[in-house]
Protein backbone atom coordinates (compact mmCIF):
# COMPACT_ATOMS: atom_id res chain seq x y z
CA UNK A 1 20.18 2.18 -9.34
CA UNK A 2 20.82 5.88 -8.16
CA UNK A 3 18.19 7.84 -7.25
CA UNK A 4 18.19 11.38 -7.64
CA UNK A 5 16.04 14.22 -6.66
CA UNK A 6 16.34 17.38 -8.13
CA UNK A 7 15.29 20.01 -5.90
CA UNK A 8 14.86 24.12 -6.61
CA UNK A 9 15.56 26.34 -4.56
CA UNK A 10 15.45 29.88 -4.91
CA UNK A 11 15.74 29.28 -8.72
CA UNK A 12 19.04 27.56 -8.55
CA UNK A 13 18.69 24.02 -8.50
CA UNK A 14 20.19 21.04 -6.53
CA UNK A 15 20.56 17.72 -7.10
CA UNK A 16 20.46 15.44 -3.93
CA UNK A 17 20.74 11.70 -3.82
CA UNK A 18 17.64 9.79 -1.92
CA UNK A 19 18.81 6.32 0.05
CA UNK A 20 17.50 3.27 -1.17
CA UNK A 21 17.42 -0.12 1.01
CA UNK A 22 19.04 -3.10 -0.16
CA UNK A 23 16.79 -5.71 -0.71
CA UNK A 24 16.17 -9.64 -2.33
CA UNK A 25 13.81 -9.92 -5.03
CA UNK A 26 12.38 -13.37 -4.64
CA UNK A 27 10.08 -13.69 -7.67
CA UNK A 28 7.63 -12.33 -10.23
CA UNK A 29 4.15 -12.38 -9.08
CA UNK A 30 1.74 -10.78 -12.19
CA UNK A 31 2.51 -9.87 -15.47
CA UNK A 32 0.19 -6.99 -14.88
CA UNK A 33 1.16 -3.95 -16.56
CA UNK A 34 5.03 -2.92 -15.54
CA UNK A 35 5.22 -6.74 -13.89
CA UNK A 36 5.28 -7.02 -9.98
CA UNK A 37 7.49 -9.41 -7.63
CA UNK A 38 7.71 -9.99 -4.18
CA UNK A 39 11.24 -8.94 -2.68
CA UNK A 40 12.33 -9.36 1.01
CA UNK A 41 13.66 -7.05 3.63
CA UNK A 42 15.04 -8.13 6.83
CA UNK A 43 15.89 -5.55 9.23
CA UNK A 44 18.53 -5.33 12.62
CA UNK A 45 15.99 -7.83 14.43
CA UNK A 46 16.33 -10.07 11.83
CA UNK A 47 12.63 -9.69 11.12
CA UNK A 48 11.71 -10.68 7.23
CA UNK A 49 9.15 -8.17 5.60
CA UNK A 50 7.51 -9.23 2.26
CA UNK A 51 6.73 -5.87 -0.47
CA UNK A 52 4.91 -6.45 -3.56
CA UNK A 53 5.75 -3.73 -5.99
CA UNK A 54 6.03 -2.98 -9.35
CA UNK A 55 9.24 -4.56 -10.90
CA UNK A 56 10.87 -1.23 -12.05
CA UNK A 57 10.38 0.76 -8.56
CA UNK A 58 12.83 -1.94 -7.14
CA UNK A 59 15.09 -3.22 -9.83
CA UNK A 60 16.25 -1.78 -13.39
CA UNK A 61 16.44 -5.31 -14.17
CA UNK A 62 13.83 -6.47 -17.13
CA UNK A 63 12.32 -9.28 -14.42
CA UNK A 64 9.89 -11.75 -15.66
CA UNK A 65 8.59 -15.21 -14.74
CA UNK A 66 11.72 -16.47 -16.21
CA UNK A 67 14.26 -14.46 -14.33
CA UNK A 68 16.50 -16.40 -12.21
CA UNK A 69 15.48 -15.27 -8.42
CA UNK A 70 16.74 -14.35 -5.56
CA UNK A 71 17.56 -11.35 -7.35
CA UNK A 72 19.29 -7.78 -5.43
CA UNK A 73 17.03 -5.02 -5.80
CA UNK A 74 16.72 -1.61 -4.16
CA UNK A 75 13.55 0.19 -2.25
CA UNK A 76 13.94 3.82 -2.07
CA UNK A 77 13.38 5.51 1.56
CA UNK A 78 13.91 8.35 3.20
CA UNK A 79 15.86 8.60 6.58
CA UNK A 80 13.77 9.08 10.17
CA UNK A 81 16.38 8.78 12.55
CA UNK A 82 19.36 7.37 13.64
CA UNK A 83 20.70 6.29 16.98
CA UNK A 84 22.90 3.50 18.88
CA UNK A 85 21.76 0.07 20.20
CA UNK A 86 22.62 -1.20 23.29
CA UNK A 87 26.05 -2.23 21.95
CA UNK A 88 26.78 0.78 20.06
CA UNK A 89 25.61 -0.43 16.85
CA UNK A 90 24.17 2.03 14.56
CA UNK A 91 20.79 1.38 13.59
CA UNK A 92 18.79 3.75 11.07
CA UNK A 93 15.27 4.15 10.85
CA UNK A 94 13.67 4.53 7.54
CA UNK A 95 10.26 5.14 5.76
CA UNK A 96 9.83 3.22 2.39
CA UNK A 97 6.43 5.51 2.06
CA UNK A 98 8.71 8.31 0.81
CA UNK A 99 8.78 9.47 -1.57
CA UNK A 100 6.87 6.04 -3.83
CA UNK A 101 4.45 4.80 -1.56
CA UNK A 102 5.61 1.42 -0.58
CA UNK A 103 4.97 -0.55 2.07
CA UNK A 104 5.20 -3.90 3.22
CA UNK A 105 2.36 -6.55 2.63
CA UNK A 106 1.99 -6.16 6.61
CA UNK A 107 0.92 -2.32 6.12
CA UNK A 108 3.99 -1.47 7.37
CA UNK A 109 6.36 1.65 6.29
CA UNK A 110 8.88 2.05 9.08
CA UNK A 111 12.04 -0.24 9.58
CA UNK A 112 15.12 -0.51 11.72
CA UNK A 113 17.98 -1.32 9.42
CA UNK A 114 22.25 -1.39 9.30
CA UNK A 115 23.62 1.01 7.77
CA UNK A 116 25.25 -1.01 5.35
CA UNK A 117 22.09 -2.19 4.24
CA UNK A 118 21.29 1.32 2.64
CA UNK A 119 23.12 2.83 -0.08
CA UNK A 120 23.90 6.51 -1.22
CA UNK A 121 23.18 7.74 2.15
CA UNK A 122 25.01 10.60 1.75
């Protein structure tokens, strides 16, 4: 899935591409109007963080109860910071509040993650 944001700016307008996170879509939780699922994010600490959100904000997969799972889907973020680890690793921060709201069933918004673990960054 690409996300893109179209953005005006003094009439003319520009089309920017938002990150997303990688993450594993472990299974379909309520057949609630679109469907939800739980999916998994596990950032540099190795830290697992459980989301459950609507099946089309993080896959444009049709999931259902019948869906094979784990399943790759994406969480779109927006980029905090980034910075070097004590080994010169690259870790990036990023908010899964912006710009859909999500967060994980812990409350939490903010998460440490590889860079290779987000895609269309640029």
């Amino acid at each position: 899935m690409i996300l893109k944001l179209m953005i005006f700016q003094n009439e003319d307008m520009i089309e920017t591409k938002m990150p997303e996170v990688k993450v594993a879509i472990i299974g379909y939780i309520d057949d609630a109007q679109p469907g939800w699922a739980e999916c998994l994010l596990v950032d540099v600490y190795g830290h697992s963080w459980s989301f459950i959100e609507k099946a089309p904000v993080i896959s444009q997969e049709h999931l259902d109860a019948n869906s094979n799972y784990p399943v790759a889907g994406l969480i779109a973020c927006s980029i905090i910071k980034t910075e070097l680890d004590a080994h010169k690793n690259e870790v990036i921060t990023i908010d899964t509040d912006n710009p859909w709201g999500v967060t994980s069933t812990a409350g939490t918004n903010l998460f440490d993650v590889h860079p290779n673990q987000l895609v269309d960054i640029n």
